[in-house]
N, C-alpha and C. Protein backbone atom coordinates (compact mmCIF):
# COMPACT_ATOMS: atom_id res chain seq x y z
N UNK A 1 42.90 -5.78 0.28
CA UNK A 1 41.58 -6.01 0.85
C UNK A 1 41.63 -7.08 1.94
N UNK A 2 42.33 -8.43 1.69
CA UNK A 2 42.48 -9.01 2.79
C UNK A 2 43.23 -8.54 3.98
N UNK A 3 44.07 -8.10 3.67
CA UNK A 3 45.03 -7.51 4.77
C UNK A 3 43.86 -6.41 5.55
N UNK A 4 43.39 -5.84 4.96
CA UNK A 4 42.47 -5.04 5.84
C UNK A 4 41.32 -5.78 7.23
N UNK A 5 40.60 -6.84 6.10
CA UNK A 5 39.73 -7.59 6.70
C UNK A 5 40.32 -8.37 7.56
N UNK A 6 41.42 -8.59 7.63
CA UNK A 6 42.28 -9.84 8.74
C UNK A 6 42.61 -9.13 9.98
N UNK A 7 42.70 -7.71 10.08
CA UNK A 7 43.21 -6.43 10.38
C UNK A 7 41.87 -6.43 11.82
N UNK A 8 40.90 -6.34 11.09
CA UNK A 8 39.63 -6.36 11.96
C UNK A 8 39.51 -7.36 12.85
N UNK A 9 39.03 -7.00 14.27
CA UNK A 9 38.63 -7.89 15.13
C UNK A 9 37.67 -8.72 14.72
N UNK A 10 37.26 -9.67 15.28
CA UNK A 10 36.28 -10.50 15.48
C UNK A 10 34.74 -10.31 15.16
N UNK A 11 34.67 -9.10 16.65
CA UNK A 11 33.02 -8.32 16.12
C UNK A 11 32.84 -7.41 15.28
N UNK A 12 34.48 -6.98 14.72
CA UNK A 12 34.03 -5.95 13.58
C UNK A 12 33.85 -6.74 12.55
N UNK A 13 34.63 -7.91 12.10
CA UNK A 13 34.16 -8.87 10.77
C UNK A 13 32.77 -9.16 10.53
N UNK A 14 32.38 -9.70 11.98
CA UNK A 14 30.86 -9.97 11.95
C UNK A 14 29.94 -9.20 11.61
N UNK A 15 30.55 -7.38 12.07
CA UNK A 15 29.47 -6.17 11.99
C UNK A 15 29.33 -6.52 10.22
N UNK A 16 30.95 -6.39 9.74
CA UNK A 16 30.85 -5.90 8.81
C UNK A 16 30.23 -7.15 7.63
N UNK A 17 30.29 -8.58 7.94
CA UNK A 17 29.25 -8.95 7.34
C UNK A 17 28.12 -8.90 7.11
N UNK A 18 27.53 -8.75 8.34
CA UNK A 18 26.07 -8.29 8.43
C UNK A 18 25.33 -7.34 7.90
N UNK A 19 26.42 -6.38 7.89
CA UNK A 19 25.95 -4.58 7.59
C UNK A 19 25.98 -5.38 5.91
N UNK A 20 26.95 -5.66 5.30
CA UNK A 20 26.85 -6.11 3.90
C UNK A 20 25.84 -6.92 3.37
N UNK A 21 25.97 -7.90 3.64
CA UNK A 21 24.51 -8.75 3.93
C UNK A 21 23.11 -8.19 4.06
N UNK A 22 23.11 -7.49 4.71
CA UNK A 22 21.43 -6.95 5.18
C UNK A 22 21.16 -5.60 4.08
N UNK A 23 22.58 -4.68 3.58
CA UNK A 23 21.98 -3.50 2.65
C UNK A 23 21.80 -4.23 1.63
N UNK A 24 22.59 -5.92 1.18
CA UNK A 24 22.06 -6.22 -0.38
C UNK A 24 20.61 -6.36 -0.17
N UNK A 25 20.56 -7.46 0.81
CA UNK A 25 19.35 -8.26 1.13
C UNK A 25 18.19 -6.88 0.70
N UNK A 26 18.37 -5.44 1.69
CA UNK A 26 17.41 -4.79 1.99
C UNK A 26 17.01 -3.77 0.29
N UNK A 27 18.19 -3.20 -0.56
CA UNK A 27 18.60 -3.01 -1.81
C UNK A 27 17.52 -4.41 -2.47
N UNK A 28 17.75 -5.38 -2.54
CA UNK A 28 17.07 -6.25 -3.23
C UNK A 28 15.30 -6.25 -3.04
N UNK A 29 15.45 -6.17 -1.67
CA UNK A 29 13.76 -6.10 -1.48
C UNK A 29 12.80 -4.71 -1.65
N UNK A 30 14.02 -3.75 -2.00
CA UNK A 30 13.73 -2.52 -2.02
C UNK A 30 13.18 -2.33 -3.80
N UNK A 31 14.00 -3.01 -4.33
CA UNK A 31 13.83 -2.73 -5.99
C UNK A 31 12.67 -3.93 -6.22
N UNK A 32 12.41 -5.23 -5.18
CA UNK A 32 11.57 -5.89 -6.01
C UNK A 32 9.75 -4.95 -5.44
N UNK A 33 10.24 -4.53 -4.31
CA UNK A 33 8.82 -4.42 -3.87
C UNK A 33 8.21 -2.99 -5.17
N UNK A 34 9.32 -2.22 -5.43
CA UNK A 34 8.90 -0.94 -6.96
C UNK A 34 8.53 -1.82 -7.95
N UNK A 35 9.52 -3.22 -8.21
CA UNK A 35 8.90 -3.86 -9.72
C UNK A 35 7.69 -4.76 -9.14
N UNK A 36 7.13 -4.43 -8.54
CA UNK A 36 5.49 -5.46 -7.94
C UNK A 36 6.22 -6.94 -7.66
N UNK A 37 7.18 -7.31 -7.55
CA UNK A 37 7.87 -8.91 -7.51
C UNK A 37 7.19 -9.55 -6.17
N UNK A 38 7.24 -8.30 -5.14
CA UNK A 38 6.97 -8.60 -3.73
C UNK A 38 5.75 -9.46 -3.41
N UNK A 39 4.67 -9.49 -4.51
CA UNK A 39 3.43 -10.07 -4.12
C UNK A 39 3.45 -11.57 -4.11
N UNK A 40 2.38 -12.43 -3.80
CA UNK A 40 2.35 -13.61 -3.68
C UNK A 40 1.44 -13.60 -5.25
N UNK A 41 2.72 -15.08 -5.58
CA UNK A 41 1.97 -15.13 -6.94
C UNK A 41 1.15 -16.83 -6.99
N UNK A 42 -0.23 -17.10 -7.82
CA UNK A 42 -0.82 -18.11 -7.89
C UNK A 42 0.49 -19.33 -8.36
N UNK A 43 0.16 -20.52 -7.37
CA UNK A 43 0.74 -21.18 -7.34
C UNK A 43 0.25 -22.67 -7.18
N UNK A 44 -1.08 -22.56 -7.87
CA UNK A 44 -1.72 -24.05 -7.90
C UNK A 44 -3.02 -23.61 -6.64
N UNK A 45 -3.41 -24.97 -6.73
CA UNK A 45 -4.22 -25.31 -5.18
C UNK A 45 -3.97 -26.20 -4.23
N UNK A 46 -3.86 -25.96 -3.30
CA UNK A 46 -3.94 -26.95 -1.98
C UNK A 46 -5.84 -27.22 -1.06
N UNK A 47 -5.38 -28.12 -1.19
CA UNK A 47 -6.54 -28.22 0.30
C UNK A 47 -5.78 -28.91 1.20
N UNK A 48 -6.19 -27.49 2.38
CA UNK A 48 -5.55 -28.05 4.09
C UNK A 48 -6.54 -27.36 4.61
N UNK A 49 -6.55 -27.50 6.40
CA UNK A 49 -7.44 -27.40 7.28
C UNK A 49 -6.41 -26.82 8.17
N UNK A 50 -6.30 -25.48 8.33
CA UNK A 50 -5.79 -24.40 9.42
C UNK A 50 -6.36 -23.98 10.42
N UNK A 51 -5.89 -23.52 11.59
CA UNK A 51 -6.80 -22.65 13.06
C UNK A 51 -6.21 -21.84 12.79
N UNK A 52 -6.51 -20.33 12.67
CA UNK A 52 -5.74 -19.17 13.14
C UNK A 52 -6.26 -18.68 14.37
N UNK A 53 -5.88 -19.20 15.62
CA UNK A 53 -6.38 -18.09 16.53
C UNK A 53 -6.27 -16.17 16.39
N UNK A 54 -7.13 -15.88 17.03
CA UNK A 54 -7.27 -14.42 16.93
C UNK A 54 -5.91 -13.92 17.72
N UNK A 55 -5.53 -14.77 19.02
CA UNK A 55 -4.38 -14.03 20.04
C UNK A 55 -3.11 -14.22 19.06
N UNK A 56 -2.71 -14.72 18.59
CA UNK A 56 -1.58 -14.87 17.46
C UNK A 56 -1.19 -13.86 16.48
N UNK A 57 -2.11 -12.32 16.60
CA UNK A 57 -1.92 -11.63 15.50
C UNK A 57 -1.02 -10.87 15.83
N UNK A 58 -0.29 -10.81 16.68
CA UNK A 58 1.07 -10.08 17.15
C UNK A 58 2.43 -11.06 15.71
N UNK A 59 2.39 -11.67 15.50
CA UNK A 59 2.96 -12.48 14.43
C UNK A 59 3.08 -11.89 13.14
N UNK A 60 2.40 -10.91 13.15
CA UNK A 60 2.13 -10.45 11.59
C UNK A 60 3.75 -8.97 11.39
N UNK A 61 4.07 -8.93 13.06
CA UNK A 61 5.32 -7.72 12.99
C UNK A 61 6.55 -8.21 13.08
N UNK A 62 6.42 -9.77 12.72
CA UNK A 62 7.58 -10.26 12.70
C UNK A 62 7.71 -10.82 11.21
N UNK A 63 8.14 -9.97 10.26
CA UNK A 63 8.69 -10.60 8.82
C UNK A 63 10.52 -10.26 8.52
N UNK A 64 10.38 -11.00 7.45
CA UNK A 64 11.85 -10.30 6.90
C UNK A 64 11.71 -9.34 6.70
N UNK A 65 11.10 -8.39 6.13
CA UNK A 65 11.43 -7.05 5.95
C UNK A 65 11.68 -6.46 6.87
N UNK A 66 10.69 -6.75 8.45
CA UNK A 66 11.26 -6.25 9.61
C UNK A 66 12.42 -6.61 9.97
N UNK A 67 12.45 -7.69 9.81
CA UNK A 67 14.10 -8.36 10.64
C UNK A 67 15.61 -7.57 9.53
N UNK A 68 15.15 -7.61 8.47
CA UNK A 68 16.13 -7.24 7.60
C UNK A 68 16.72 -5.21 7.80
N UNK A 69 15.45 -4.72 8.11
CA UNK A 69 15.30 -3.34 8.63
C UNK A 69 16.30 -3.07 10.04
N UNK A 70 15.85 -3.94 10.86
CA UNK A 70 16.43 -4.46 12.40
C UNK A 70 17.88 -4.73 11.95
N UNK A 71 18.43 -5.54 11.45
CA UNK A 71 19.97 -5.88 11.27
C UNK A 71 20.60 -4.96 10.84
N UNK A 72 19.98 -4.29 9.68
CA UNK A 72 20.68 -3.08 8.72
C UNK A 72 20.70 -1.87 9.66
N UNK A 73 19.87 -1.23 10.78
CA UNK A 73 20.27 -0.52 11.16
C UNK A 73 21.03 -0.52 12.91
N UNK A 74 20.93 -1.94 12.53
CA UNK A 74 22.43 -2.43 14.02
C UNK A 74 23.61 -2.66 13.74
N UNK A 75 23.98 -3.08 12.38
CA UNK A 75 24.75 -3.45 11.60
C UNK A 75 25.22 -1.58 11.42
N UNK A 76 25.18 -1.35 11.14
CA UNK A 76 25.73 0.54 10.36
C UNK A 76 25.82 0.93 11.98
N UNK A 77 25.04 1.09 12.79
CA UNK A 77 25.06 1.99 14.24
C UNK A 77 26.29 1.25 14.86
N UNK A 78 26.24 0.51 15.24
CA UNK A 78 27.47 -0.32 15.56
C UNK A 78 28.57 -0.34 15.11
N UNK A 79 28.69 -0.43 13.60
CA UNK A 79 29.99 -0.24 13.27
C UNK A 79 30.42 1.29 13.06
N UNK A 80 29.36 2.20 12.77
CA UNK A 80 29.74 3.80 12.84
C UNK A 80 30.37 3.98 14.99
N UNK A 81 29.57 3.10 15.38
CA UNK A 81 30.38 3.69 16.77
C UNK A 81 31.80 2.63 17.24
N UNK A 82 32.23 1.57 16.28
CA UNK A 82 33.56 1.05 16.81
C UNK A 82 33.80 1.93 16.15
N UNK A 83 34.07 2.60 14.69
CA UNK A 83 34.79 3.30 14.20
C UNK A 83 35.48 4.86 15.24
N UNK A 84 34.34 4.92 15.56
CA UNK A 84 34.94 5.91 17.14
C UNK A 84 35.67 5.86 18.27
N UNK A 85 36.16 4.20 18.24
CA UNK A 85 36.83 3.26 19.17
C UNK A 85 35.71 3.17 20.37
N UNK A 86 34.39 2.99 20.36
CA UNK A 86 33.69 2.55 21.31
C UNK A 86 33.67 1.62 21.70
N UNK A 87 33.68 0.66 22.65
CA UNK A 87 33.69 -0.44 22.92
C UNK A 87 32.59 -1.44 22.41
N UNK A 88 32.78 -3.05 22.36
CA UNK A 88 32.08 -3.49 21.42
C UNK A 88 30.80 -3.29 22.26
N UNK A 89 30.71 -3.90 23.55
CA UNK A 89 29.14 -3.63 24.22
C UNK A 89 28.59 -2.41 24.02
N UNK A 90 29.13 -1.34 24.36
CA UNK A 90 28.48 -0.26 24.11
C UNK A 90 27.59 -0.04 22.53
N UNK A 91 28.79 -0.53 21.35
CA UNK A 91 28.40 -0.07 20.36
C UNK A 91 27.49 -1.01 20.21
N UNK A 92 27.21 -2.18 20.71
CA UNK A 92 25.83 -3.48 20.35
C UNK A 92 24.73 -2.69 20.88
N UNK A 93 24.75 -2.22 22.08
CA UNK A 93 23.63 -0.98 22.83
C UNK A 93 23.17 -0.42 21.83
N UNK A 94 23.94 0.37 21.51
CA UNK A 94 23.87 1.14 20.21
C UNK A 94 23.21 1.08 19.00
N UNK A 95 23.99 -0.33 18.60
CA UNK A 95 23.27 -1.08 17.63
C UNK A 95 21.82 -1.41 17.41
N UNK A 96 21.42 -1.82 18.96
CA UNK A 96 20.35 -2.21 19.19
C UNK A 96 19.23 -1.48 18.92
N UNK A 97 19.67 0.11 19.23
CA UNK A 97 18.87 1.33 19.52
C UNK A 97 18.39 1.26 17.73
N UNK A 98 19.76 1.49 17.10
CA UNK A 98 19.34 1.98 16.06
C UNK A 98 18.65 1.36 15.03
N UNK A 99 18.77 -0.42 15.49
CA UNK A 99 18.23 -1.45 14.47
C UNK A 99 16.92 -1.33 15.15
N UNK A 100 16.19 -1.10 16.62
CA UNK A 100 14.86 -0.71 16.52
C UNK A 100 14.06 0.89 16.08
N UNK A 101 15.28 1.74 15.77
CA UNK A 101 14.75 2.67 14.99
C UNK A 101 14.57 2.52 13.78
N UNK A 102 15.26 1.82 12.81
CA UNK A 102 15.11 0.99 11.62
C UNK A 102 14.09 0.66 11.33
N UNK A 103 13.36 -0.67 12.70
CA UNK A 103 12.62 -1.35 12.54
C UNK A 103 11.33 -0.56 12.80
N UNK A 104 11.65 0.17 13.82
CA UNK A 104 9.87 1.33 13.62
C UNK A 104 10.00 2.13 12.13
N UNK A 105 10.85 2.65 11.82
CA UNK A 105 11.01 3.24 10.33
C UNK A 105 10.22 2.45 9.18
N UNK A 106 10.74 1.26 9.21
CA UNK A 106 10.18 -0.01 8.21
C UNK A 106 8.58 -0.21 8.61
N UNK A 107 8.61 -0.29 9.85
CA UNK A 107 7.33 -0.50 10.07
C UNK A 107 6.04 0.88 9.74
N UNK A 108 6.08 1.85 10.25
CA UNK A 108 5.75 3.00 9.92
C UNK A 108 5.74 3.08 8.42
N UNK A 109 6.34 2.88 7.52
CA UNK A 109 6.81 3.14 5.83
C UNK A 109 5.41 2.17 4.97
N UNK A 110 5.81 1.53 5.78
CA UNK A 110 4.89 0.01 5.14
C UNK A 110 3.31 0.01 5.76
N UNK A 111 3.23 0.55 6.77
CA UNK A 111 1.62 0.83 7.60
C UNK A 111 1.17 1.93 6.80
N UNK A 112 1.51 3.28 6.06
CA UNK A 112 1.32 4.16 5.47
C UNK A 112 1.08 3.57 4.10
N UNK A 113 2.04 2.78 3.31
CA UNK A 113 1.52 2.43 2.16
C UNK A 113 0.41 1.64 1.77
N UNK A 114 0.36 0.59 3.57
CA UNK A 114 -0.52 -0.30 2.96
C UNK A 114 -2.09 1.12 2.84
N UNK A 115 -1.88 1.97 3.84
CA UNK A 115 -3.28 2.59 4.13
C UNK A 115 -3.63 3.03 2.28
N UNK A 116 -2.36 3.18 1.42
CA UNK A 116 -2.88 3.59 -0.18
C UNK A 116 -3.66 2.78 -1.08
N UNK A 117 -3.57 1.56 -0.49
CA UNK A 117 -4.33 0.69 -1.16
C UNK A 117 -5.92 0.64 -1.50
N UNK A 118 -6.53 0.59 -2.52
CA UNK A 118 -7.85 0.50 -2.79
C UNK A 118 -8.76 -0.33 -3.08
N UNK A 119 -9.88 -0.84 -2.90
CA UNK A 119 -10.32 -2.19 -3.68
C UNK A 119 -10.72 -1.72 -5.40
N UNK A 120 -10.80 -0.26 -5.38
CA UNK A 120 -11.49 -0.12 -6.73
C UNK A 120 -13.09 -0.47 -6.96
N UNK A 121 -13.56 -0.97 -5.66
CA UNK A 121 -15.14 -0.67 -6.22
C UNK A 121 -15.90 0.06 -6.44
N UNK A 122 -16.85 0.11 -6.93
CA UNK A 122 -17.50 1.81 -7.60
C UNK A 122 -18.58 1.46 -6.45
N UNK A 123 -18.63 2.63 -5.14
CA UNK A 123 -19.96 3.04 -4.83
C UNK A 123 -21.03 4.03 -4.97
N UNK A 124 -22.29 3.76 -5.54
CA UNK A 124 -22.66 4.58 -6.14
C UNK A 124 -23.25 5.46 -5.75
N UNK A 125 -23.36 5.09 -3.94
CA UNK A 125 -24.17 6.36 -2.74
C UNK A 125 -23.06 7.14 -3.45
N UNK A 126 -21.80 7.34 -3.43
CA UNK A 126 -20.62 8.83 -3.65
C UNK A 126 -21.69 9.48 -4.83
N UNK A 127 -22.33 8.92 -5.47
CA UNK A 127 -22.82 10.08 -6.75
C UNK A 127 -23.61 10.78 -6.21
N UNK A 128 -24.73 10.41 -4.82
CA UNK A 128 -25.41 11.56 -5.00
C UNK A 128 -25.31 12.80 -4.65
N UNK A 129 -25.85 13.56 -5.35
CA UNK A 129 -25.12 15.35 -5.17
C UNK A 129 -24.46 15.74 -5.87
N UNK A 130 -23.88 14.97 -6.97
CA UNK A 130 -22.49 15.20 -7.77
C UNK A 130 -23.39 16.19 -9.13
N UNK A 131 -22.36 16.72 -9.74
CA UNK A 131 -22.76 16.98 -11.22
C UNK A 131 -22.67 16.03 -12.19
N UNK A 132 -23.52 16.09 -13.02
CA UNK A 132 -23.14 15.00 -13.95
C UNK A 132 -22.97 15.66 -15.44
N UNK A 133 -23.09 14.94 -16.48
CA UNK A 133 -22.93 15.55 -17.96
C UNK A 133 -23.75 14.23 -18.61
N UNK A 134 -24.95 14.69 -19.17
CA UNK A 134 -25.77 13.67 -20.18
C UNK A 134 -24.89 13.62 -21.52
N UNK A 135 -24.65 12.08 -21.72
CA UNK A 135 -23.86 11.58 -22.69
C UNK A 135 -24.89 10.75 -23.89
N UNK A 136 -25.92 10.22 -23.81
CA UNK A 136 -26.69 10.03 -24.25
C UNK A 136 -28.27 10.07 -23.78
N UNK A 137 -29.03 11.34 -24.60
CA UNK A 137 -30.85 12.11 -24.10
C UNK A 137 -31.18 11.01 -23.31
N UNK A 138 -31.75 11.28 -21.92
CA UNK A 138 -32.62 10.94 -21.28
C UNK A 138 -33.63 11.37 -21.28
N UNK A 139 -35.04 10.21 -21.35
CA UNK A 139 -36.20 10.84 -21.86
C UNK A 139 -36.72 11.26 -20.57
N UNK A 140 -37.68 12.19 -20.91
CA UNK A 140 -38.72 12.68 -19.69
C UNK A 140 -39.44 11.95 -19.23
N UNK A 141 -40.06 12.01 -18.12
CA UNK A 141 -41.24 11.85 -17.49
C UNK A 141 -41.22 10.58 -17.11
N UNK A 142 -39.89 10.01 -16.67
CA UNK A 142 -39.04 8.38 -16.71
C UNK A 142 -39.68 7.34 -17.69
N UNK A 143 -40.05 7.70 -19.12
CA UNK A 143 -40.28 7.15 -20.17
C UNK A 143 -39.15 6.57 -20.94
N UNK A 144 -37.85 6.29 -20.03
CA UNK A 144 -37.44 5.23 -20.62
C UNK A 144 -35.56 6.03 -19.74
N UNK A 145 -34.90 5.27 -20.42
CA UNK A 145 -33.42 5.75 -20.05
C UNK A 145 -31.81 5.99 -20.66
N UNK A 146 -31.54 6.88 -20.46
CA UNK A 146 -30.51 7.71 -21.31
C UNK A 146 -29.08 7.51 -20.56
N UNK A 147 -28.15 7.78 -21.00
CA UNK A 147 -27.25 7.75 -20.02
C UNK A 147 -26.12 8.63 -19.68
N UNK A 148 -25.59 9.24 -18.56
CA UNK A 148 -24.76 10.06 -17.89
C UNK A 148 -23.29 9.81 -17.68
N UNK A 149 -22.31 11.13 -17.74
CA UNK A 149 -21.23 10.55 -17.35
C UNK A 149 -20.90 11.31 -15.72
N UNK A 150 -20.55 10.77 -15.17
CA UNK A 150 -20.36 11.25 -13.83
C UNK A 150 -18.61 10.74 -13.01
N UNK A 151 -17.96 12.16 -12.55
CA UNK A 151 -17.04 11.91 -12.09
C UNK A 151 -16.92 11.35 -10.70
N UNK A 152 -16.69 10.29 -10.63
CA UNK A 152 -16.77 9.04 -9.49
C UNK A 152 -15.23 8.70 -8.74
N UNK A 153 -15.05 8.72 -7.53
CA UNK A 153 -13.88 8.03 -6.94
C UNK A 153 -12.98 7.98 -7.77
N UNK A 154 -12.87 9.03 -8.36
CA UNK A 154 -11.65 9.44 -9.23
C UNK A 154 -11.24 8.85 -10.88
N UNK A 155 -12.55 8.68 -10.91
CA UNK A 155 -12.82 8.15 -12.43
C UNK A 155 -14.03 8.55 -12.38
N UNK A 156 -14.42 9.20 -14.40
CA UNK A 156 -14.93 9.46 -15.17
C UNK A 156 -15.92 7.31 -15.43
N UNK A 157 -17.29 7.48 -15.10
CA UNK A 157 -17.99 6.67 -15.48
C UNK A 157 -19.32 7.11 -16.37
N UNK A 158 -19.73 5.80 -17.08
CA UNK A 158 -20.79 6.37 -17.50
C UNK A 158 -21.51 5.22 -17.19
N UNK A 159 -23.16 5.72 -16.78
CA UNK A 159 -23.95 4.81 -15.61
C UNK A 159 -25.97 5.65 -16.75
N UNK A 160 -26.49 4.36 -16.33
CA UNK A 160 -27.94 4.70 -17.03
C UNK A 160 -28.54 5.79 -16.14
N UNK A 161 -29.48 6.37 -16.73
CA UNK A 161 -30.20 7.41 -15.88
C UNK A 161 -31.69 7.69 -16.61
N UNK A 162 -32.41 8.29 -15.51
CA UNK A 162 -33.92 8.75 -15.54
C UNK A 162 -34.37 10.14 -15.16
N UNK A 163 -35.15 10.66 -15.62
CA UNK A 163 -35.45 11.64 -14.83
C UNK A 163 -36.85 12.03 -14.42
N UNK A 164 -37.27 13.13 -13.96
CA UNK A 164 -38.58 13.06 -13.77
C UNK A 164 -39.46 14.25 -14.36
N UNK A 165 -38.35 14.73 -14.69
CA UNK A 165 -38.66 16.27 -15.31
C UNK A 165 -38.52 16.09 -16.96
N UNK A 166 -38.48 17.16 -17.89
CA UNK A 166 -38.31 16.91 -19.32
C UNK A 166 -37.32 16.27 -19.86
N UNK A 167 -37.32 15.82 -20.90
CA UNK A 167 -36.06 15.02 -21.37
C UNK A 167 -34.94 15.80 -21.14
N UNK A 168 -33.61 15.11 -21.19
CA UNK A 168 -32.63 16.12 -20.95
C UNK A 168 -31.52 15.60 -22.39
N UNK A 169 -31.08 16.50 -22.68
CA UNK A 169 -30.74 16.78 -24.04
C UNK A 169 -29.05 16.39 -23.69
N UNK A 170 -28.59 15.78 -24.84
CA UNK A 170 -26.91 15.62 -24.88
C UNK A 170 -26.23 16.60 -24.11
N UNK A 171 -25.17 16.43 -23.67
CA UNK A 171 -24.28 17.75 -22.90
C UNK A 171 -25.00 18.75 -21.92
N UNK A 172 -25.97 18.31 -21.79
CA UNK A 172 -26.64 18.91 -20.58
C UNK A 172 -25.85 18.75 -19.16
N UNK A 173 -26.04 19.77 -18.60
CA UNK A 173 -25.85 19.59 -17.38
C UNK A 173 -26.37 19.26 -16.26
N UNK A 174 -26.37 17.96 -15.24
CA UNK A 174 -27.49 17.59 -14.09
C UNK A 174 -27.21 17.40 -12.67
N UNK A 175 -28.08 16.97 -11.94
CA UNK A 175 -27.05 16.43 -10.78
C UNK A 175 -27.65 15.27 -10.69
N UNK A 176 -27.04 14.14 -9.97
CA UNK A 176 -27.25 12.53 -9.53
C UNK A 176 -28.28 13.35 -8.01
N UNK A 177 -29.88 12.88 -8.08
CA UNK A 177 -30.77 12.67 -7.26
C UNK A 177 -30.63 11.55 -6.34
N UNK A 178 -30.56 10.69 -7.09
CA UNK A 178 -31.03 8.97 -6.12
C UNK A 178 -30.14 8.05 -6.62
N UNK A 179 -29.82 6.94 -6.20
CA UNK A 179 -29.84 5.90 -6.66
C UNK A 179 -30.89 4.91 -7.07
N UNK A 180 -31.15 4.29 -8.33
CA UNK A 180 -32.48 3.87 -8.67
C UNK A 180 -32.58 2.17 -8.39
N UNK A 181 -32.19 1.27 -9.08
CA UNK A 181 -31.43 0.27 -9.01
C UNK A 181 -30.13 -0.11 -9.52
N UNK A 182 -29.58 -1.05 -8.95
CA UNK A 182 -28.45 -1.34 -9.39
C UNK A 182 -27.50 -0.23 -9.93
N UNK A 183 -26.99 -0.32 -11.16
CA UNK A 183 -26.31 0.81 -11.74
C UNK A 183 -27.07 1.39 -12.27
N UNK A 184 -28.33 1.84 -12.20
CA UNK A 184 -29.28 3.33 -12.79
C UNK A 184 -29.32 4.35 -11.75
N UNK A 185 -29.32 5.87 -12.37
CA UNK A 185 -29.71 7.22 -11.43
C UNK A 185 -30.34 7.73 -11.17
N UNK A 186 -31.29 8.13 -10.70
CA UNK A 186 -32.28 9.48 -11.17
C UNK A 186 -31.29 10.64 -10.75
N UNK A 187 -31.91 11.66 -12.26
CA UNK A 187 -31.26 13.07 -12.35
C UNK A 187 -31.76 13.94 -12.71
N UNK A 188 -31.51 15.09 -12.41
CA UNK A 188 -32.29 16.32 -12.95
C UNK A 188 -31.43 17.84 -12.81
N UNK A 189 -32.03 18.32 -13.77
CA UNK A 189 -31.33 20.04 -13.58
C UNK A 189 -31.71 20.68 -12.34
C-alpha cells in the first residue's frame, strides 16, 4: 500500500486524499441526515442582538453539504481523468466541471426535499365540500352539537358539528357546509 501511494505524484496524493476525505465526510452526512441527526438541537438560551440584511441571502448556498458535494465530485472527475493519463490542468478543468455538477445535484436534491416539508396545521376552509361520516348524532334544527369525522390533509379528524336540517343519526353520511367557529361545522345531507 505504501509503495503504491509513494508511486503517485503529488496531485494525485492530494486527489486521492480528498476524494477519500469528502466520500467519508459525504457517507457520514448522508446516514446522519436518514437518522434525523442533521437538525439543530436545543441548546440552552442566549440573548444577542443580530442584523441580517436582506442582500446577504446569497449565503444560504454556501454550506458544507454544498462544499462537501463540490470536492467529492472534483475529487472522483479528476482522478477518473489522470487515470487516463490526462494532464493535471486539464483533469482540475474537469474536476471543476464535475464538482459543480455535484454541487447543482446536492443542491437540486435538498431544494426538492425541503419543498416535502409540512407545518401540519389543520385548515379547516379544506373541509368545505368534503364528505363527512357522523360519529356522534347531531341534533336538528342547530339545537345543540354532535360530532363528525372528516378526512382532512391526509388525516382522519374528528371536529364538532351542527346542522340545520333533522338530526343526523350515527354513521350517517354528510357533507362539511361552512365553517362555524373555531373548530365547529355546519353539515348536512
Amino acid at each position: 500500500m505504501t509503495g503504491w501511494w509513494q508511486a503517485l505524484s503529488g496531485a494525485d496524493q492530494f486527489l486521492w486524499g480528498l476524494a477519500v476525505f469528502s466520500t467519508v465526510f459525504f457517507l457520514l452526512q448522508t446516514v446522519f441526515t436518514f437518522l434525523g441527526l442533521d437538525q439543530d438541537g436545543d441548546l440552552g438560551e442566549a440573548d444577542a442582538e443580530t442584523e441580517s440584511p436582506d442582500d446577504l441571502t446569497g449565503f444560504r448556498y454556501f454550506s458544507v453539504r454544498n462544499m462537501v458535494a463540490f470536492f467529492l465530485g472534483f475529487s472522483w472527475v479528476a482522478l477518473s481523468c489522470r487515470q487516463f493519463g490526462i494532464p493535471v490542468f486539464l483533469a482540475a478543468l474537469a474536476g471543476m466541471l464535475g464538482g459543480i455538477g455535484f454541487l447543482a445535484a446536492s443542491f437540486y436534491v435538498m431544494q426538492t426535499l425541503a419543498r416535502l416539508k409540512s407545518d401540519g396545521t389543520l385548515v379547516l376552509e379544506n373541509a368545505v365540500g368534503k364528505e363527512a361520516r357522523v360519529s356522534l348524532t347531531v341534533p336538528g334544527e342547530r339545537q345543540g352539537r354532535g360530532k363528525v369525522m372528516v378526512a382532512l390533509q391526509g388525516r382522519l379528524v374528528e371536529l364538532e358539528a351542527e346542522t340545520e336540517g333533522p338530526a343526523l343519526k350515527r354513521n350517517q353520511r354528510v357533507f362539511v357546509l361552512q365553517i362555524l367557529d373555531g373548530n365547529s361545522l355546519l353539515v348536512g345531507d
